[in-house]
Protein backbone atom coordinates (compact mmCIF):
# COMPACT_ATOMS: atom_id res chain seq x y z
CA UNK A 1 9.39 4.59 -5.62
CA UNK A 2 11.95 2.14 -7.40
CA UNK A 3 10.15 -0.35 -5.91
CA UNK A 4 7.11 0.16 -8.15
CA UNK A 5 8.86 0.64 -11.15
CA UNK A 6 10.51 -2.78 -11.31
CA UNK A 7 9.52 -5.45 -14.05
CA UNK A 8 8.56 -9.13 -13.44
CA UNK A 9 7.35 -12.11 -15.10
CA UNK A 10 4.26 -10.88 -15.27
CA UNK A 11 5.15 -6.84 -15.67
CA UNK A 12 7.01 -7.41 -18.90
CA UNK A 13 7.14 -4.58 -19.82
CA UNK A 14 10.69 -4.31 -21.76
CA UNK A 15 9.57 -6.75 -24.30
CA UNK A 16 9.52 -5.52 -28.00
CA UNK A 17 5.39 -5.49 -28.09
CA UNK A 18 5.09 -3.09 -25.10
CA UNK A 19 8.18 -0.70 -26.66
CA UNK A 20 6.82 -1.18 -30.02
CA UNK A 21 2.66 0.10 -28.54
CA UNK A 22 4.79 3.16 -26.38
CA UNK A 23 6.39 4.28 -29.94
CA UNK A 24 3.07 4.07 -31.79
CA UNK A 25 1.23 5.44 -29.29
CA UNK A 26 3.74 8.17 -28.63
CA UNK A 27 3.40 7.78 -24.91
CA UNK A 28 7.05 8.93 -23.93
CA UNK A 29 6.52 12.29 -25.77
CA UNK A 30 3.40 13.57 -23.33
CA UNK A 31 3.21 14.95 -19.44
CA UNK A 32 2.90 12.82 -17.03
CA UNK A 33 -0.95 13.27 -16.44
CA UNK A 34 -1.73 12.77 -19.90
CA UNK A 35 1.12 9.75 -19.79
CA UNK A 36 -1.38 8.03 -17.19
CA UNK A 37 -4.92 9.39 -19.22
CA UNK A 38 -3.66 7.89 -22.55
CA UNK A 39 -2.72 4.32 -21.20
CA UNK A 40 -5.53 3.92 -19.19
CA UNK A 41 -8.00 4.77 -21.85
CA UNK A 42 -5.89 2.21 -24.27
CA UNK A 43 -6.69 -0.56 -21.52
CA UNK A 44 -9.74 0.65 -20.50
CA UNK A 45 -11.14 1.05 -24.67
CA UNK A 46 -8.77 -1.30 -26.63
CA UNK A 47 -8.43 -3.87 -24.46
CA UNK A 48 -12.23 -5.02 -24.10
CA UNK A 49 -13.96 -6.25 -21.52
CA UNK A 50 -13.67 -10.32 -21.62
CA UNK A 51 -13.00 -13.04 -19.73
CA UNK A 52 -9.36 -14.49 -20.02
CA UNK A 53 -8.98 -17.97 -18.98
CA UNK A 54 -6.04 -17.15 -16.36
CA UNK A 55 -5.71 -14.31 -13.76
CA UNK A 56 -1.98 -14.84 -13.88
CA UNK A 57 -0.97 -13.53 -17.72
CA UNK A 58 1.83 -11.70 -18.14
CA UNK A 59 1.26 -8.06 -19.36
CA UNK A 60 1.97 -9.38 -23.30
CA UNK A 61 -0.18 -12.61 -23.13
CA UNK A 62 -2.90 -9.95 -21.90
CA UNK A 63 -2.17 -7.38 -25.21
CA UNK A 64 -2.18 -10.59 -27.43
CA UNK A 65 -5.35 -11.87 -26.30
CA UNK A 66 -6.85 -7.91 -26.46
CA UNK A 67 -9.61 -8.53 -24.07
CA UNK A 68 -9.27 -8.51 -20.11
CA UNK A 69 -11.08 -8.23 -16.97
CA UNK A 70 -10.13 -6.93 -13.25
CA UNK A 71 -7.14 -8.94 -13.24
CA UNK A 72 -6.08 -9.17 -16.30
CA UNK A 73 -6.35 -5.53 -17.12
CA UNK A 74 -4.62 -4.62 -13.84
CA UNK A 75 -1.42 -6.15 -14.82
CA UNK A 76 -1.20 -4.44 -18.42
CA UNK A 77 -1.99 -1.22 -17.09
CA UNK A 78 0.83 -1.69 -14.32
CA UNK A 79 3.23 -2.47 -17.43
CA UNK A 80 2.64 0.00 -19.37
CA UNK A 81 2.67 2.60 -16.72
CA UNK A 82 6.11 1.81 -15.66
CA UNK A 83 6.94 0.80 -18.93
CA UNK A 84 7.06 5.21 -19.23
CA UNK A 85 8.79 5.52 -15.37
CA UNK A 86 5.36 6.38 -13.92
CA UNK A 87 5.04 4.04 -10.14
CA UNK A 88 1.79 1.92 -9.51
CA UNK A 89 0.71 -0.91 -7.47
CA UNK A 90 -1.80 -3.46 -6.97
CA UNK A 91 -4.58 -3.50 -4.63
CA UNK A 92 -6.43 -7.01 -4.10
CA UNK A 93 -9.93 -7.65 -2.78
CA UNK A 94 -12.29 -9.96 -2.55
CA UNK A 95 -15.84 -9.51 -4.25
CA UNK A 96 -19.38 -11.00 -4.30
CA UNK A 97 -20.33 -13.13 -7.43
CA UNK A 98 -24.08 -11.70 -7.48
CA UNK A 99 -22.63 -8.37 -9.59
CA UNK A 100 -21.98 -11.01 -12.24
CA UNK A 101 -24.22 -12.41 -12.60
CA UNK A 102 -26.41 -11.05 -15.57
CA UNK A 103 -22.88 -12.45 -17.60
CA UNK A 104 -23.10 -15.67 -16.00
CA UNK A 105 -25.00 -19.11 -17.30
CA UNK A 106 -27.36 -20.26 -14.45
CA UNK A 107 -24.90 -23.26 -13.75
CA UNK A 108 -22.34 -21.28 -13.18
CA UNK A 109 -23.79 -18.75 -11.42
CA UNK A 110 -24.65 -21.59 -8.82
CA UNK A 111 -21.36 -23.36 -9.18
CA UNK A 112 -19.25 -20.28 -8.14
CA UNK A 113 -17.68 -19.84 -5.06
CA UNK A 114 -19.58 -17.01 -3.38
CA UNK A 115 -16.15 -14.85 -3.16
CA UNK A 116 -14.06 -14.14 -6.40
CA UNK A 117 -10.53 -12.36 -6.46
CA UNK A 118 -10.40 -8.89 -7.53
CA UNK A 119 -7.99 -6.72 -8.12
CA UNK A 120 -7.20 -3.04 -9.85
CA UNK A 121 -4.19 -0.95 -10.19
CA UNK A 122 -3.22 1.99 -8.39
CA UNK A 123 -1.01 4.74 -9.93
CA UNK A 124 1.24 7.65 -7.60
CA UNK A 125 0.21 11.07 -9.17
CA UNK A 126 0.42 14.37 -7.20
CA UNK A 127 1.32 12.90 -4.03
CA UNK A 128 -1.71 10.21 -3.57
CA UNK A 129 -2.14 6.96 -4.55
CA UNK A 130 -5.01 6.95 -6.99
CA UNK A 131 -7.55 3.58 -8.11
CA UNK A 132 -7.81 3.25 -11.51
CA UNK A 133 -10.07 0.20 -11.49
CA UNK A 134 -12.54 1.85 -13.46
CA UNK A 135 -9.86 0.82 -16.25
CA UNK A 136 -11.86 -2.27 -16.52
CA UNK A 137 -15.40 -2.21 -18.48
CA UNK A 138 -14.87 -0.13 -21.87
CA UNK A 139 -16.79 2.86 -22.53
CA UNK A 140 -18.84 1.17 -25.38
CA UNK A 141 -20.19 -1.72 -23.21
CA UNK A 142 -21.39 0.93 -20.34
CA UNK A 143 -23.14 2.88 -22.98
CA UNK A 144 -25.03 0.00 -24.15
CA UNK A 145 -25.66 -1.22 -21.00
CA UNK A 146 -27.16 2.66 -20.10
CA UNK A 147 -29.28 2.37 -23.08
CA UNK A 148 -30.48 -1.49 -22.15
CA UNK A 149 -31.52 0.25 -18.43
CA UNK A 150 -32.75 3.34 -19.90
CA UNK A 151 -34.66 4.51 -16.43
CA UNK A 152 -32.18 2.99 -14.11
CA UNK A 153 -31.25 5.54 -11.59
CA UNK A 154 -29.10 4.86 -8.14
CA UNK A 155 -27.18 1.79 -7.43
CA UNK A 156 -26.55 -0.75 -9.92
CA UNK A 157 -25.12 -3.68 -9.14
CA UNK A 158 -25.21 -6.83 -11.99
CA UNK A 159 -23.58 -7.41 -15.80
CA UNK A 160 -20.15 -6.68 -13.71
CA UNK A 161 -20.75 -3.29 -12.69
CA UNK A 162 -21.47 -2.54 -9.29
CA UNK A 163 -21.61 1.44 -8.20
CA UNK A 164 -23.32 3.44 -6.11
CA UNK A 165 -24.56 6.03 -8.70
CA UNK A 166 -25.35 4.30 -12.25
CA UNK A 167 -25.92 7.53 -14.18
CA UNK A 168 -22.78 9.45 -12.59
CA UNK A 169 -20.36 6.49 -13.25
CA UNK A 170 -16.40 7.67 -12.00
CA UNK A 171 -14.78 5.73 -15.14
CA UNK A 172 -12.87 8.89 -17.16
CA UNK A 173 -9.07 9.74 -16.05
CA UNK A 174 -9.30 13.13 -14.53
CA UNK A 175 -6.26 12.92 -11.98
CA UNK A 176 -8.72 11.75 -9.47
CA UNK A 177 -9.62 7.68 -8.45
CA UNK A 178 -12.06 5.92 -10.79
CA UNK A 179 -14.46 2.74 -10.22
CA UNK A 180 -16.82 0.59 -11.69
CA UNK A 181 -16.60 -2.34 -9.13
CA UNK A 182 -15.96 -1.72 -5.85
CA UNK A 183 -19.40 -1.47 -4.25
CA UNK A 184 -19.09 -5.85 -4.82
CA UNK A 185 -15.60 -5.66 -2.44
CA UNK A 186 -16.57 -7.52 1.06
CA UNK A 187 -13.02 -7.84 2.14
CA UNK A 188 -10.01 -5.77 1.27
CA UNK A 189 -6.77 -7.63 0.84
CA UNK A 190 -4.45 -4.70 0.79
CA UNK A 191 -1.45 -3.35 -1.68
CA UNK A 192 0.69 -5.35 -2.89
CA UNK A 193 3.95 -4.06 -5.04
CA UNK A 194 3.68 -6.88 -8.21
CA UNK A 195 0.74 -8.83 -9.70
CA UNK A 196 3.16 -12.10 -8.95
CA UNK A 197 3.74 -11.54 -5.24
CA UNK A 198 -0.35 -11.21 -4.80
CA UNK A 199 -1.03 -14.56 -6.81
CA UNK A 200 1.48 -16.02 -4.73
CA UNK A 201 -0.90 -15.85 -1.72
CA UNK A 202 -4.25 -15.64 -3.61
CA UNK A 203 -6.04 -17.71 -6.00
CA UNK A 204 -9.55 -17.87 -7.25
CA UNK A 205 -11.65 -20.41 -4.90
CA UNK A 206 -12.68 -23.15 -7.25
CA UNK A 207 -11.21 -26.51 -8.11
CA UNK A 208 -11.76 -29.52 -10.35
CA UNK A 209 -14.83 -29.50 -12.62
CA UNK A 210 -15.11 -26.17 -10.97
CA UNK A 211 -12.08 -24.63 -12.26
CA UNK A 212 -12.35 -26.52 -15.37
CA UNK A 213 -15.81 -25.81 -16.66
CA UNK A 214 -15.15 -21.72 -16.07
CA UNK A 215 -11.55 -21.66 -17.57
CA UNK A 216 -13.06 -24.09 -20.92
CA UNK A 217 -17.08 -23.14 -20.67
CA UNK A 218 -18.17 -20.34 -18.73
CA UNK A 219 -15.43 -17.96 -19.17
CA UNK A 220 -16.32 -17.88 -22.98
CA UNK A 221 -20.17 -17.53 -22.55
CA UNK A 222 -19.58 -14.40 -20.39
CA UNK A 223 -17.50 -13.15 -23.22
CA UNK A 224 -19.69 -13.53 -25.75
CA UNK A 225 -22.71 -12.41 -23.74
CA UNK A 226 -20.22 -8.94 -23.50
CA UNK A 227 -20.32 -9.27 -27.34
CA UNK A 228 -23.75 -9.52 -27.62
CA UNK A 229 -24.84 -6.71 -25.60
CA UNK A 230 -22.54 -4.24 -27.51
CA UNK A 231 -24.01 -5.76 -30.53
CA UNK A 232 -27.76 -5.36 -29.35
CA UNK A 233 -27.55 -1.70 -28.69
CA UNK A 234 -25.48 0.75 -30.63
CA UNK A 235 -23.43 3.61 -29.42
């Protein structure tokens, strides 16, 4: 399990922010079930669902910023969870734009490349490797977006969630896997032991105006369409 414990340029995790959050958040003083419970609901709940402008930020750039999405969010949670000695991994896939699309401006909707990288962490409890991807929309933005679909029942598949069973959503830490995404994976990319060893080999698919009018433009409208929707409907 060493392996999955290491840190990296992107896993952090010994600088004085992370050991300064474990201390607050008196992280090292619980079990281990309750070690993973309380720093997934810190990523899943204080870091908010928004769109950073790189997949690649290191665990601290994604704390300073304090909003993430799949990617982003992955790496923190990796961090912090062997920040406390607890092994995790990262599992990379490749998803369908459509579940975004609610989020999305028109433009970019159609600029997009159909497939976007997506990836979630994976923690070793009791034995099993475990997803925890549902880590990535925040509890608030799900209940607002419940009580903006009031009689939606089934699958639900836009405003970046994408699950078979909208009103029996798998996004609470019970020692079990939990997902909010993967019903938009079309190809699985496998495990891989670091956040920097996966973007070695895989990048997001656009380029040019592309690449620059998400990372300056669209990035931010998504975020602030997030925003608005928690604002529009109060839980």
């Amino acid at each position: 399990m060493e392996k999955y414990l290491e840190k990296t340029a992107m896993l952090n995790y010994q600088a004085q922010e992370i050991a300064d959050l474990i201390k607050e958040q008196k992280w090292d003083d619980v079990n281990e079930f309750d070690k993973i419970g309380a720093i997934y609901d810190y990523v899943q709940n204080n870091i908010l669902l928004g769109y950073n402008k790189y997949d690649s930020l290191s665990s601290t750039q994604v704390l300073a910023e304090g909003i993430g999405q799949c990617n982003t969010k992955a790496t923190l949670l990796m961090a912090l969870l062997r920040a406390v000695g607890i092994p995790c991994r990262l599992h990379g896939s490749l998803v369908t734009k459509v579940f975004q699309c609610g989020l999305m401006p028109k433009i970019m909707a159609k600029l997009a490349p159909p497939l976007i990288v997506h990836t979630w962490a994976e923690v070793y409890f009791n034995g099993k490797w475990l997803s925890l991807e549902g880590a990535i929309t925040d509890k608030t933005y799900i209940c607002c977006l419940k009580k903006m679909f009031p009689d939606h029942e089934g699958k639900f598949f836009d405003y970046a969630v994408a699950v078979e069973d909208f009103n029996n959503l798998q996004i609470v830490w019970k020692g079990k896997s939990t997902s909010v995404q993967q019903q938009a994976v079309v190809e699985d990319l496998g495990v891989f032991e670091t956040p920097d060893e996966f973007y070695l080999k895989y990048k997001q698919s656009y380029h040019g105006i592309k690449k620059f009018s998400y990372e300056n433009i669209g990035r931010k409208i998504m975020t602030k369409r997030v925003s608005k929707i928690r604002r529009l409907v109060q839980c």
